[in-house]
Protein backbone atom coordinates (compact mmCIF):
# COMPACT_ATOMS: atom_id res chain seq x y z
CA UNK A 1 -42.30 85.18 -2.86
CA UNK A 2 -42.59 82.90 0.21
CA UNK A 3 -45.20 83.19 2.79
CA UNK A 4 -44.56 81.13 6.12
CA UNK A 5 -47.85 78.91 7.86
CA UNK A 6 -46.76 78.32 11.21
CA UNK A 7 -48.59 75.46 12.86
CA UNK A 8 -50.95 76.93 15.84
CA UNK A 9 -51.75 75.85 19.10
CA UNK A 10 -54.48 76.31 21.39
CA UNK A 11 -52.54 76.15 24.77
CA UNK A 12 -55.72 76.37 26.27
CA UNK A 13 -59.46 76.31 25.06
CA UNK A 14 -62.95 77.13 26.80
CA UNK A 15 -66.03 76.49 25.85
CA UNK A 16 -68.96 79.00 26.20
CA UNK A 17 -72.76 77.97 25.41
CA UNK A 18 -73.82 77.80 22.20
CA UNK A 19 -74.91 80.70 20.76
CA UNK A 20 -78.42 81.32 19.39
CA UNK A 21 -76.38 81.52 15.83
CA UNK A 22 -75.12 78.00 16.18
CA UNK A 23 -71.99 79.14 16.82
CA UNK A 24 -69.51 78.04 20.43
CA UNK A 25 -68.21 81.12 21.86
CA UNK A 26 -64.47 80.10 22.84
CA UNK A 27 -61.40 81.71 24.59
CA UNK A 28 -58.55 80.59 23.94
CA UNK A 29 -54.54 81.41 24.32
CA UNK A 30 -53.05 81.19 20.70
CA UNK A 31 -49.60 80.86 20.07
CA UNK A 32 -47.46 79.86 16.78
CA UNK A 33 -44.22 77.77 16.43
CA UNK A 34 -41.37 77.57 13.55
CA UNK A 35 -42.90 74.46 12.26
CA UNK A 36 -45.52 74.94 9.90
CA UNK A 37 -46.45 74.53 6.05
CA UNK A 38 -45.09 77.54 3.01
CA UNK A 39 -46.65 78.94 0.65
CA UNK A 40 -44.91 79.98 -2.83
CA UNK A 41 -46.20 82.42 -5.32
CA UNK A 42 -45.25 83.44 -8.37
CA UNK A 43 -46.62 86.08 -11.01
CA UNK A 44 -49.16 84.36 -13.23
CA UNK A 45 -52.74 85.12 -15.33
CA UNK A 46 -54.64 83.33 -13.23
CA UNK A 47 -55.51 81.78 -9.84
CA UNK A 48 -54.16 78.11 -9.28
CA UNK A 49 -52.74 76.02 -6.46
CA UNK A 50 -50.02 73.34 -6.42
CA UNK A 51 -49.92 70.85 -3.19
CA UNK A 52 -46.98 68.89 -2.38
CA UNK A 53 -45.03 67.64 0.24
CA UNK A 54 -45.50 64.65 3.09
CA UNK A 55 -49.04 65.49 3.90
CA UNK A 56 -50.24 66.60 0.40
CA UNK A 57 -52.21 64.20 -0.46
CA UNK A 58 -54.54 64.30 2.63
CA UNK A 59 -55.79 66.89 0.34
CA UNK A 60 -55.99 65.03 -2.80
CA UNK A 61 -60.10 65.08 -2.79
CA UNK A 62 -60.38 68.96 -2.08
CA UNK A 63 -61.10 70.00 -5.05
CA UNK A 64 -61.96 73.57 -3.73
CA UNK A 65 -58.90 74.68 -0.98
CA UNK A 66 -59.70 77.18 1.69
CA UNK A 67 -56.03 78.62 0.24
CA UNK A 68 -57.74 79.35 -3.62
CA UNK A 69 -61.05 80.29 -1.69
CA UNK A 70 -59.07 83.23 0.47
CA UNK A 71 -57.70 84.04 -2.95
CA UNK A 72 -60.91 84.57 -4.74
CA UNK A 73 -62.52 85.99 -2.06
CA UNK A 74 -59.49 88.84 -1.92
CA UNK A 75 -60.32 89.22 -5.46
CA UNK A 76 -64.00 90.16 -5.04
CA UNK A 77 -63.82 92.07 -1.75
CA UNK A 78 -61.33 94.91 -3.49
CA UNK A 79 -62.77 94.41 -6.77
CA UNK A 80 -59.77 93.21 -8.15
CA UNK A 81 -60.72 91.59 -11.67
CA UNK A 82 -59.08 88.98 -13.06
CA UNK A 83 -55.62 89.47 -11.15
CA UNK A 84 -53.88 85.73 -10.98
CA UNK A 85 -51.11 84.07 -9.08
CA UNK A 86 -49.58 80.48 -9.83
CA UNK A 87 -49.07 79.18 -5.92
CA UNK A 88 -47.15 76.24 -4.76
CA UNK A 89 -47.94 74.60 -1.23
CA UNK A 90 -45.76 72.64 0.39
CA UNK A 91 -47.72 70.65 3.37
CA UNK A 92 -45.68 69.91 6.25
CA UNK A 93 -48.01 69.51 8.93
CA UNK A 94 -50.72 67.12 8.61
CA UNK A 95 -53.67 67.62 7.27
CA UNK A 96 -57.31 68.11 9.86
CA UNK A 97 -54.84 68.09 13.13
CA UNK A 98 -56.02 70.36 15.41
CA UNK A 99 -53.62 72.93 14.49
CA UNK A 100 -54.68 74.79 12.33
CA UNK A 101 -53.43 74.08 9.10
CA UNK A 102 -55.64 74.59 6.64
CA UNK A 103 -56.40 77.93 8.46
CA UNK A 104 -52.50 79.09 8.86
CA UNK A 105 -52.59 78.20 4.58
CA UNK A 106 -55.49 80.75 4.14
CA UNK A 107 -54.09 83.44 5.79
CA UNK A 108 -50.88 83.36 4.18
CA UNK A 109 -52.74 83.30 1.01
CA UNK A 110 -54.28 86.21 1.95
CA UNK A 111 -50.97 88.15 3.23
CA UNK A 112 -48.86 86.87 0.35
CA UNK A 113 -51.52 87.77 -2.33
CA UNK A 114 -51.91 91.39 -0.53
CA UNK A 115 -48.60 91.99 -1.48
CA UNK A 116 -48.29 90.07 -4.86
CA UNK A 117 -51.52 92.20 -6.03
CA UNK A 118 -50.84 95.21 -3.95
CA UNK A 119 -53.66 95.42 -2.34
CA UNK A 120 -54.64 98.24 -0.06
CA UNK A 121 -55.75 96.61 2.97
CA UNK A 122 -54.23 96.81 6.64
CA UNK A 123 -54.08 93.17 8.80
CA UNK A 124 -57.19 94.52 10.65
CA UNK A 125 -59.36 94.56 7.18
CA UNK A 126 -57.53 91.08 6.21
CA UNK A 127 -58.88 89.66 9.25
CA UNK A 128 -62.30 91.20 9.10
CA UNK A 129 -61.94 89.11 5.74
CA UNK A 130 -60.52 85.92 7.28
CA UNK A 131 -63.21 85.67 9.67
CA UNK A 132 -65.64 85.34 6.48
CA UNK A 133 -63.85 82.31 5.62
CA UNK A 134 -63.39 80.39 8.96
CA UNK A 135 -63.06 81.13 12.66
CA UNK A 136 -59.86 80.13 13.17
CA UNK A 137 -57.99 82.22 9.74
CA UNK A 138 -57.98 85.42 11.79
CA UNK A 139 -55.13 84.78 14.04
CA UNK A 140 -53.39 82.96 11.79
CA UNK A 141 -53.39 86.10 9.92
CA UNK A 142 -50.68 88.17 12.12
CA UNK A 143 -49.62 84.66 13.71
CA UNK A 144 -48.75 86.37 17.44
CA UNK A 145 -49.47 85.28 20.49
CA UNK A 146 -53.12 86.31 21.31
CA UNK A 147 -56.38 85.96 23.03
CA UNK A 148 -59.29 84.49 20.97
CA UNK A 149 -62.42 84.99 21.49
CA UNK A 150 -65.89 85.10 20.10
CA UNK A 151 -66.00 82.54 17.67
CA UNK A 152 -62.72 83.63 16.80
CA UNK A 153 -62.62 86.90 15.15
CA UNK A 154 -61.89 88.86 18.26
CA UNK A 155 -58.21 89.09 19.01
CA UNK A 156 -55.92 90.94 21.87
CA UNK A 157 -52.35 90.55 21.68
CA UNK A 158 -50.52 88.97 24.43
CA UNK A 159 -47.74 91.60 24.82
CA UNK A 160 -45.09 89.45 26.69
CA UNK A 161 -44.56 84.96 25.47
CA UNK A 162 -41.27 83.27 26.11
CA UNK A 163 -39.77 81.29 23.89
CA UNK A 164 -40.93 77.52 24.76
CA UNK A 165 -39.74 74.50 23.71
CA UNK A 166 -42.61 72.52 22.80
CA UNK A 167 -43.36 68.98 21.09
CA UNK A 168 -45.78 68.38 18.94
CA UNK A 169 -47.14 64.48 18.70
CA UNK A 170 -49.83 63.11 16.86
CA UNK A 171 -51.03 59.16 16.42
CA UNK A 172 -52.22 60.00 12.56
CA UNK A 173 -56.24 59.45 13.46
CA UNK A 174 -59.26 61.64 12.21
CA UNK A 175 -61.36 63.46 14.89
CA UNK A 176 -64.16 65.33 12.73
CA UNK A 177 -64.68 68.75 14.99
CA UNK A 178 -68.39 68.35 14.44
CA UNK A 179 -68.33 64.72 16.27
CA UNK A 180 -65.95 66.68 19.39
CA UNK A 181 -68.71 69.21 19.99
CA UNK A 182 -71.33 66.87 19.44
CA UNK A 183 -69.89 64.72 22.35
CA UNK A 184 -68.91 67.88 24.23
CA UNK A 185 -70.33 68.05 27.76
CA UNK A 186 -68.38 70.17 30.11
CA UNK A 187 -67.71 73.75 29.22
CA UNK A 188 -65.36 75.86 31.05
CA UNK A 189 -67.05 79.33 29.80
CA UNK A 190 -65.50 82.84 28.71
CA UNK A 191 -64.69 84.36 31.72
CA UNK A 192 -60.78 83.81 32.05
CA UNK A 193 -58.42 86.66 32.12
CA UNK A 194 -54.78 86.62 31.29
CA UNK A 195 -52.68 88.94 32.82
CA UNK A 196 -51.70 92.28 31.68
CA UNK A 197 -48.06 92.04 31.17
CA UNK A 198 -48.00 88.60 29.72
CA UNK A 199 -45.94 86.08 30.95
CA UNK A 200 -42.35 86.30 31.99
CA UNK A 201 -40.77 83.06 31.42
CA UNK A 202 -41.73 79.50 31.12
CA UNK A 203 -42.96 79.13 34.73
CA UNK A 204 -44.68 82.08 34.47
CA UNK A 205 -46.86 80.46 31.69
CA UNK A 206 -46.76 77.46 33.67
CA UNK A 207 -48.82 78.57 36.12
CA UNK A 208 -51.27 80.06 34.36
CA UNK A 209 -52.17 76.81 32.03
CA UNK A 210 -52.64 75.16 35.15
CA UNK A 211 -55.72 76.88 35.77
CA UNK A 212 -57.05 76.41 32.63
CA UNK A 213 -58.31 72.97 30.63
CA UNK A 214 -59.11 72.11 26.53
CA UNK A 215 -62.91 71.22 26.87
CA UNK A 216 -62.41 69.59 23.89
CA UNK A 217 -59.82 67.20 25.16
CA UNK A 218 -62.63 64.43 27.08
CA UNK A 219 -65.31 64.56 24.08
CA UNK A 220 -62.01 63.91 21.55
CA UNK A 221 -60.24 61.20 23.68
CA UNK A 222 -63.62 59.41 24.27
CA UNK A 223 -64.32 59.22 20.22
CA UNK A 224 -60.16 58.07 19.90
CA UNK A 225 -58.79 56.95 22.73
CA UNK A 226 -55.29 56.57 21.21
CA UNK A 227 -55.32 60.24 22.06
CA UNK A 228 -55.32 59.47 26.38
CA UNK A 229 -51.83 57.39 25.09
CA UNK A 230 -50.48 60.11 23.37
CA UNK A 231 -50.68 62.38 26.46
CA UNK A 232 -49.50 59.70 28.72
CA UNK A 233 -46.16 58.44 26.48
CA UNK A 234 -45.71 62.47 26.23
CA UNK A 235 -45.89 62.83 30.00
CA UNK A 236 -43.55 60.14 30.67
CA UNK A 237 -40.62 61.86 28.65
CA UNK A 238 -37.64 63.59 30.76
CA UNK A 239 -37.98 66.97 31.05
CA UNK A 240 -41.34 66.71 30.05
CA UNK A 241 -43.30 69.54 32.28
CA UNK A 242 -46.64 69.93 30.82
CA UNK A 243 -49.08 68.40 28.28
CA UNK A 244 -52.27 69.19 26.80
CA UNK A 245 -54.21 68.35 23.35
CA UNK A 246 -54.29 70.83 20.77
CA UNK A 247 -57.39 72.27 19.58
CA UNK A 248 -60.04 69.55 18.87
CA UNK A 249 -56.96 66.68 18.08
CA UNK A 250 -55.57 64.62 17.32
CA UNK A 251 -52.14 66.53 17.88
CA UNK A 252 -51.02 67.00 21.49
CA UNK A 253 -48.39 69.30 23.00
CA UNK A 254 -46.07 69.09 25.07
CA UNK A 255 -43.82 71.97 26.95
CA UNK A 256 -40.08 70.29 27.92
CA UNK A 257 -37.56 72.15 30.18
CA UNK A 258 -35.03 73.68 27.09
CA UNK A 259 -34.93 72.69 23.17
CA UNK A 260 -32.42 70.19 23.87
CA UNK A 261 -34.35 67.97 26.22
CA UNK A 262 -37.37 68.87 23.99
CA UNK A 263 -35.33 67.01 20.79
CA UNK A 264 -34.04 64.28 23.13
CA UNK A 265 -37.63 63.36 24.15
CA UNK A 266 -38.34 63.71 20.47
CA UNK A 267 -35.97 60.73 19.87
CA UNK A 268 -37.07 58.71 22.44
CA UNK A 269 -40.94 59.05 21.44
CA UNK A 270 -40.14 58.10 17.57
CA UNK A 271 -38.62 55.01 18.80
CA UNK A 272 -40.81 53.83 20.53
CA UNK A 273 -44.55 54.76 18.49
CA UNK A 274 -42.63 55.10 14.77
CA UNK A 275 -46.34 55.35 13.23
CA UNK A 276 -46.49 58.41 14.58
CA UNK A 277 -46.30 62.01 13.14
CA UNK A 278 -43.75 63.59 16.27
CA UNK A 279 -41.92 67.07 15.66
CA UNK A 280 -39.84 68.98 18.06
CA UNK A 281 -40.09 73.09 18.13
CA UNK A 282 -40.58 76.30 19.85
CA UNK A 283 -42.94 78.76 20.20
CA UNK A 284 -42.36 81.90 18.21
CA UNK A 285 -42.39 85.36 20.67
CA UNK A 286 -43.49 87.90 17.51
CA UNK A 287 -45.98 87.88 14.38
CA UNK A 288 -45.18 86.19 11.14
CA UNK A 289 -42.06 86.74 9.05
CA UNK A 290 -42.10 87.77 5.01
CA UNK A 291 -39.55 86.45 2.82
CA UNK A 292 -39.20 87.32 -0.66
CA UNK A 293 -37.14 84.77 -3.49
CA UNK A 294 -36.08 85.34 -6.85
């Protein structure tokens, strides 16, 4: 069995003030592309967790992953016993990005081991679940477009995305989430609304992000500058028609006219900054995708 962990992106992300709780309340337009990490399991007597792939050793020192975690915790929350699974992750994306890998691993943990130990719980008790484990697992969950809010655990679908071509850049440097909102300054607030219908087309979207910011995007670029020359290389590219950091960074997005121009600019960036991690893809329209092997 194979479960998909699309790479997410915060196309934009407000800030509310901080809540007596500690927590940020956030809003935040969520979307998922067809890069992104997998997740193999297999039938086994107990719980344990392979990494490989380019990024898997940015994990080497986690001796406790959020993916085994989400696996336990499934265990204990339906009473389970001692039901096992022998998983293999391969780690595409790299590791504390800004989108959401570690979270998009959890969560397909969590759907993957639903099915594995047939488990009777809908996506709306998995995410009551998720959000136990970290605010961002929840959407990665059913992996749709959606609006986030809260601290994450409240989710509306966003009925209507096109498919956008989108690349993904990012100058391989650490920006710890604590330090962003630590350094964070300017907050937006909660109070944007989306409209009903979604968004038509490209354009459509277009002019929507344009009203909106990443709060996080001054605190991050202040604390690794590198970032401000990510987002200027990215807005220099042909066909090249918006760009915005992702989440708290280091990755940073950019939307490109069609997939072709997106790959083009692709080529052009990796020539000329080869140290960094640069990936051309789109934005899926629908939820995550099952596939079963063997």
């Amino acid at each position: 069995m194979l479960e998909r962990a699309p790479a997410k992106i915060n196309l934009f992300l407000h800030v509310g003030v901080r809540r007596d709780d500690g927590f940020h309340p956030l809003q935040s337009l969520v979307v998922f592309t067809d890069l992104g990490d997998e997740l193999a399991l297999e039938s086994a007597e107990t719980l344990s967790l392979k990494v490989q792939g380019p990024f898997a050793a940015g994990l080497d020192g986690e001796g406790d992953n959020l993916v085994l975690r989400a696996g336990r915790a499934l265990l204990e929350r339906n009473a389970l016993g001692s039901q096992g699974a022998a998983m293999t992750l391969t780690k595409n994306l790299p590791v504390a990005s800004g989108i959401g890998g570690g979270s998009a691993d959890a969560a397909a943990a969590l759907r993957g081991l639903r099915r594995s130990w047939n488990v009777a719980a809908d996506d709306n008790s998995l995410c009551d679940l998720a959000a136990t484990l970290g605010s961002d697992i929840p959407v990665c969950v059913g992996a749709m477009p959606a609006l986030m809010e809260g601290r994450g655990e409240i989710l509306r679908r966003v009925e209507a995305m096109p498919r956008v071509a989108m690349l993904l850049a990012n100058p391989n440097v650490a920006v710890p989430t604590k330090d962003v909102y630590a350094a964070l300054h300017v907050r937006s607030g909660v109070e944007m609304t989306l409209p009903q219908a979604g968004f038509r087309d490209t354009a459509d979207l277009l002019r929507f992000l344009e009203t909106t910011r990443n709060d996080l995007e001054a605190p991050a670029r202040a604390l690794q500058p590198v970032i401000g020359e990510v987002l200027t290389a990215m807005a220099a590219l042909p066909g090249a028609l918006f760009t915005r950091m992702c989440g708290s960074g280091a990755t940073c997005f950019g939307i490109f006219a069609d997939e072709d121009c997106c790959r083009r600019a692709a080529d052009l960036l990796k020539a000329a900054s080869p140290g960094w991690w640069i990936a051309p893809t789109f934005v899926q329209q629908t939820g995550i995708a099952h596939t079963q092997v063997g």
